[in-house]
PDB file of N, CA and C in Angstrom:
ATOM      1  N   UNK A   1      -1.718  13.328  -4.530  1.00  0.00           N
ATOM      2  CA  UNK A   1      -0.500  12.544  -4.467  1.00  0.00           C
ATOM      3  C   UNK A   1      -0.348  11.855  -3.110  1.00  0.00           C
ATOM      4  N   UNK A   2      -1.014  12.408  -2.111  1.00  0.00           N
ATOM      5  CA  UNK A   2      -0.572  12.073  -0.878  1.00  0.00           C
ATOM      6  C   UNK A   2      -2.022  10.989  -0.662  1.00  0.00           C
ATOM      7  N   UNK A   3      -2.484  10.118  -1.691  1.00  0.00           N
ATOM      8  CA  UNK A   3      -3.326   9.295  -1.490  1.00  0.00           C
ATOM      9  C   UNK A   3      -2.483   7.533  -1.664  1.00  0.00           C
ATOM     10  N   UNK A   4      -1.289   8.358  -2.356  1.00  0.00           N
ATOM     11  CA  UNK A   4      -0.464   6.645  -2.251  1.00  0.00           C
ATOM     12  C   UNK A   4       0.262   6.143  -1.112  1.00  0.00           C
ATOM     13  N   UNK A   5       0.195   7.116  -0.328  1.00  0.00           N
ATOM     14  CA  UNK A   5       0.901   7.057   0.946  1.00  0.00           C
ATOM     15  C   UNK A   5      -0.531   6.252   2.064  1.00  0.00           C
ATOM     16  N   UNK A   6      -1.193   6.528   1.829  1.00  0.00           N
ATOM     17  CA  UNK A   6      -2.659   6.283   2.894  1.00  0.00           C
ATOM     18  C   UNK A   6      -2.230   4.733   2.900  1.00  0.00           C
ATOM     19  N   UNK A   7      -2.721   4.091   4.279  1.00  0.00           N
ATOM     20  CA  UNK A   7      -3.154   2.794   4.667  1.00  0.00           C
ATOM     21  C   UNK A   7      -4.645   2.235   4.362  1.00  0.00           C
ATOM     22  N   UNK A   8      -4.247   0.868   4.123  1.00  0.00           N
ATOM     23  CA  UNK A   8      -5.647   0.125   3.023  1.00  0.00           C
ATOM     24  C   UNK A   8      -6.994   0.807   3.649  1.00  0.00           C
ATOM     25  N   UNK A   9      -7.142   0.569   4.865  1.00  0.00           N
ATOM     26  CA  UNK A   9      -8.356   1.553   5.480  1.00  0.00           C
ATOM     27  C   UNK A   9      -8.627   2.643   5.013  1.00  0.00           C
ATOM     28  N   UNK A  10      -7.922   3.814   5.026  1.00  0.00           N
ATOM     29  CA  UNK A  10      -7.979   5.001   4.845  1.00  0.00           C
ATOM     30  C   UNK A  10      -8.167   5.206   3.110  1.00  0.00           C
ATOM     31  N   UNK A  11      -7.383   4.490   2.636  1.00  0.00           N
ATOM     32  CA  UNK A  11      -7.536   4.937   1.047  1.00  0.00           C
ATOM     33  C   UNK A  11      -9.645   4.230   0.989  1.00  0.00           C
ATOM     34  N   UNK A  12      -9.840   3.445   1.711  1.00  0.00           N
ATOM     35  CA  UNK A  12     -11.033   2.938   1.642  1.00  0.00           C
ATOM     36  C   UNK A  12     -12.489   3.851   1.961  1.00  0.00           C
ATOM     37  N   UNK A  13     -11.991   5.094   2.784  1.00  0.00           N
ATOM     38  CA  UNK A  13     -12.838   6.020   3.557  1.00  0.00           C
ATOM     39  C   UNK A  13     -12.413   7.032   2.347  1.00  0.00           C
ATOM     40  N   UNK A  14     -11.471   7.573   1.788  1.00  0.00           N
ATOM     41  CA  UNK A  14     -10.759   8.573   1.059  1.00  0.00           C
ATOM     42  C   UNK A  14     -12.024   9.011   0.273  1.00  0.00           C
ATOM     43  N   UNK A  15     -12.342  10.338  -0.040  1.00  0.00           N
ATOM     44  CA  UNK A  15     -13.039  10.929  -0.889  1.00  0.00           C
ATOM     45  C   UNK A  15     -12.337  12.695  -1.558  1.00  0.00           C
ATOM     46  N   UNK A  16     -12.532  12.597  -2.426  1.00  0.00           N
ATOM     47  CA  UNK A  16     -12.074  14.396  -2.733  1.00  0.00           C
ATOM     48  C   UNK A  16     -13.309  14.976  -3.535  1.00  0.00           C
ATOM     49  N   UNK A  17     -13.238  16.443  -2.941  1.00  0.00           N
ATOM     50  CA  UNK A  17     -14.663  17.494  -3.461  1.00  0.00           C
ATOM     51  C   UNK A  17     -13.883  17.930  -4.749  1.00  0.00           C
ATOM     52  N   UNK A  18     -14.554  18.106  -5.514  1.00  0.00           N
ATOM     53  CA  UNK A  18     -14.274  18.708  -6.976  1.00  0.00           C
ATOM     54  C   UNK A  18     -14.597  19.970  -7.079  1.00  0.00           C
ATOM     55  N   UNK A  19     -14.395  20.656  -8.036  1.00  0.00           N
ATOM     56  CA  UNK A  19     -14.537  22.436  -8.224  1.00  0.00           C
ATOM     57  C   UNK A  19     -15.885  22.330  -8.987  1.00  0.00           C
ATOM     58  N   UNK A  20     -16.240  21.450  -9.815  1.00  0.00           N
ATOM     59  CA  UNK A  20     -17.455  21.562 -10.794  1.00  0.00           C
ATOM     60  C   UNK A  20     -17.420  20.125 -10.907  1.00  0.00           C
ATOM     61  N   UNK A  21     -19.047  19.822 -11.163  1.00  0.00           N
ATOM     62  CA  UNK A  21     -19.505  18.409 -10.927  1.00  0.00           C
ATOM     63  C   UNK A  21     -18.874  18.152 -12.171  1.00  0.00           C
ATOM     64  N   UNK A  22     -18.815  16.530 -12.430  1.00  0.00           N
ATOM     65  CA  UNK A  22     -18.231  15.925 -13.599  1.00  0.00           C
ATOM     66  C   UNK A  22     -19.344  14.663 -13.870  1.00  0.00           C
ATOM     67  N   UNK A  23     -19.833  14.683 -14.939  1.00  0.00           N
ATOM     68  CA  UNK A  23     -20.766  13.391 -15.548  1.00  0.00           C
ATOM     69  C   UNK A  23     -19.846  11.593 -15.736  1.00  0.00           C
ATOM     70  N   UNK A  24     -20.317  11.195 -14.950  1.00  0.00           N
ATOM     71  CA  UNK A  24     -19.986   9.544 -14.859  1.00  0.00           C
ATOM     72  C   UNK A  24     -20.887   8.420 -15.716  1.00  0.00           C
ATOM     73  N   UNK A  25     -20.331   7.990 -16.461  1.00  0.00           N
ATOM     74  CA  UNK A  25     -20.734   7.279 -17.239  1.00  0.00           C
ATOM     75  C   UNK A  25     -21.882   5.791 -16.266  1.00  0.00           C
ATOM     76  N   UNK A  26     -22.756   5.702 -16.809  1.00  0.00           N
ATOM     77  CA  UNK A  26     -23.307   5.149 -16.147  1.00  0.00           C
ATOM     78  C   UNK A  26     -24.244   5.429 -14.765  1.00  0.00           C
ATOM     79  N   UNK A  27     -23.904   6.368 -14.862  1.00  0.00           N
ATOM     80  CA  UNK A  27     -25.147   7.844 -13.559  1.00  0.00           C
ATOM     81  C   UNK A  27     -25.588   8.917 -14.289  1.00  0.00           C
ATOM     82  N   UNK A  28     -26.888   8.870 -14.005  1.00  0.00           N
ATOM     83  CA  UNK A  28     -27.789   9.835 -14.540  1.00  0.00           C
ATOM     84  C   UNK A  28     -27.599  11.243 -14.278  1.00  0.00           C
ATOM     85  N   UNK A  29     -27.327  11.681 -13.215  1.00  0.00           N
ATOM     86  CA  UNK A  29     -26.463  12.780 -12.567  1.00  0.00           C
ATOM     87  C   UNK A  29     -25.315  12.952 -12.951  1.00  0.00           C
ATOM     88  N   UNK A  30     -24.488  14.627 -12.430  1.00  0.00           N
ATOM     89  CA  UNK A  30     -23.060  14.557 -12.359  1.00  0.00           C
ATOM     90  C   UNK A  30     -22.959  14.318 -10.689  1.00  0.00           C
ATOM     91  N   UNK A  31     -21.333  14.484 -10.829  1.00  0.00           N
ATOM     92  CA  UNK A  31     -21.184  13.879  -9.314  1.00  0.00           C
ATOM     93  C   UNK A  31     -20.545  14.814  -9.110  1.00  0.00           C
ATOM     94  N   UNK A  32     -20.315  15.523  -7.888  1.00  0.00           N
ATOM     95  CA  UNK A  32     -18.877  16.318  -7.278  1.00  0.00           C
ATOM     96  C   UNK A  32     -18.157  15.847  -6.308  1.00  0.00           C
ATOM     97  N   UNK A  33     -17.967  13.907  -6.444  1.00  0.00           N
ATOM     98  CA  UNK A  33     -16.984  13.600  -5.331  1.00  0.00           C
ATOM     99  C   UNK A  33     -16.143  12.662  -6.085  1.00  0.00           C
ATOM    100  N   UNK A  34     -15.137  12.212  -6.168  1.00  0.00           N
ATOM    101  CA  UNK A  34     -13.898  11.468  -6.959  1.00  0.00           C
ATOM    102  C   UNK A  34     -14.120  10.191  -5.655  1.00  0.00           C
ATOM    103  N   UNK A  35     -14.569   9.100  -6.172  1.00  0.00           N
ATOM    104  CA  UNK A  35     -14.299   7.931  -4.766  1.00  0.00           C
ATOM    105  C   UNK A  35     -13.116   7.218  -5.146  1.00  0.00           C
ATOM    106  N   UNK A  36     -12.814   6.136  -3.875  1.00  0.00           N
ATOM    107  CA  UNK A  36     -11.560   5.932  -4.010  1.00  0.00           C
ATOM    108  C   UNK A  36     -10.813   5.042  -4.826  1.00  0.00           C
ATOM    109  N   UNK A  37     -11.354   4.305  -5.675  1.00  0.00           N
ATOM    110  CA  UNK A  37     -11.012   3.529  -7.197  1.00  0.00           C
ATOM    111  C   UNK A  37     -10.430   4.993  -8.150  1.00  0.00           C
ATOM    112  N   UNK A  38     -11.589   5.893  -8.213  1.00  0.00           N
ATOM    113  CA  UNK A  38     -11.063   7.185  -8.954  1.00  0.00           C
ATOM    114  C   UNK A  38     -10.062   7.901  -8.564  1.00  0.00           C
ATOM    115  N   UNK A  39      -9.677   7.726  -7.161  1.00  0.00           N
ATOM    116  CA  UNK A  39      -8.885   8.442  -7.014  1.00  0.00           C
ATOM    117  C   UNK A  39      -7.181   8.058  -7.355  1.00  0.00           C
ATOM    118  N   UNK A  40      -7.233   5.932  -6.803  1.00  0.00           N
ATOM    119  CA  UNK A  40      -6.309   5.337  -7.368  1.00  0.00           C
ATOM    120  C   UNK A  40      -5.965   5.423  -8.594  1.00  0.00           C
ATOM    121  N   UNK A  41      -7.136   5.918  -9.924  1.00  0.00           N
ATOM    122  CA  UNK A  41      -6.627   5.796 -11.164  1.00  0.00           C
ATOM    123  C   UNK A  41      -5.862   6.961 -11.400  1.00  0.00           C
ATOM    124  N   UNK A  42      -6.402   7.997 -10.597  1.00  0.00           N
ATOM    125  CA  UNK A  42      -5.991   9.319 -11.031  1.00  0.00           C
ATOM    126  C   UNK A  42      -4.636   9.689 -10.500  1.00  0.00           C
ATOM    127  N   UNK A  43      -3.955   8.937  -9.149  1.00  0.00           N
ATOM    128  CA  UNK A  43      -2.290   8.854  -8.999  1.00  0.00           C
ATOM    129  C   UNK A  43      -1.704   8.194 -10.102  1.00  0.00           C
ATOM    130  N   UNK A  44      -2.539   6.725 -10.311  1.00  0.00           N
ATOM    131  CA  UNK A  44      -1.283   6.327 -11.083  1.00  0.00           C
ATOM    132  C   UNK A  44      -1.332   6.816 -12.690  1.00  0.00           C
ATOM    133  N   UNK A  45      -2.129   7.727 -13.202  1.00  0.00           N
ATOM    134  CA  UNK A  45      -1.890   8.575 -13.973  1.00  0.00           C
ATOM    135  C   UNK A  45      -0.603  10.008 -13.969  1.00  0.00           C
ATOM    136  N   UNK A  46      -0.988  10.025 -12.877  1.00  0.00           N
ATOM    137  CA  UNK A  46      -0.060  11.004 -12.399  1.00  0.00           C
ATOM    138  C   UNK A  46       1.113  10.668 -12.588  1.00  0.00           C
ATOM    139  N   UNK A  47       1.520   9.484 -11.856  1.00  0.00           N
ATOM    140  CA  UNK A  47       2.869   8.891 -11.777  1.00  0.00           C
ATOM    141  C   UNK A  47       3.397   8.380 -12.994  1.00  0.00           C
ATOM    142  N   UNK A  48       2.759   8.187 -14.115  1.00  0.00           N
ATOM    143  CA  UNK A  48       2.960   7.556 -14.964  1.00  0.00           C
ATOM    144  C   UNK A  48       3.672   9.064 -15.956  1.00  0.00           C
ATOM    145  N   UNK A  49       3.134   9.865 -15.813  1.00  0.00           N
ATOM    146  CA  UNK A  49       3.113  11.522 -16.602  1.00  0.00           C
ATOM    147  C   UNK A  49       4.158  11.936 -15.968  1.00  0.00           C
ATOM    148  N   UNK A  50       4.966  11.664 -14.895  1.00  0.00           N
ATOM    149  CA  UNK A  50       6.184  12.156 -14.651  1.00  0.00           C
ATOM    150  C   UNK A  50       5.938  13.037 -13.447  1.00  0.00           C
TER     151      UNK A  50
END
C-alpha cells in the first residue's frame, strides 16, 4: 500500500520479494520479484476491493 505514496523515481527502483516464486506468462522461469508495473496493478486492485 505504501507504494502509492512513493515518488515517480522511487516507484521506478521499487521491487518486492515474494514467499514462493510465481510463473509469468511469457518467461520460461518463475520469478520471485513483483516489478514495478506489477506492483502498480496490484494497489490499484487493492484499492478498488475496498
Amino acid at each position: 500500500m505504501h507504494f502509492a505514496i512513493f515518488k515517480p523515481f522511487a516507484k521506478a527502483q521499487a521491487r518486492i520479494l515474494l514467499i514462493k516464486p510465481v510463473h509469468r506468462e511469457g518467461r520460461k522461469t518463475r520469478t520471485w520479484i513483483l516489478d514495478p508495473d506489477e506492483i502498480e496493478q496490484l494497489t490499484e486492485r487493492l484499492r478498488s476491493e475496498g
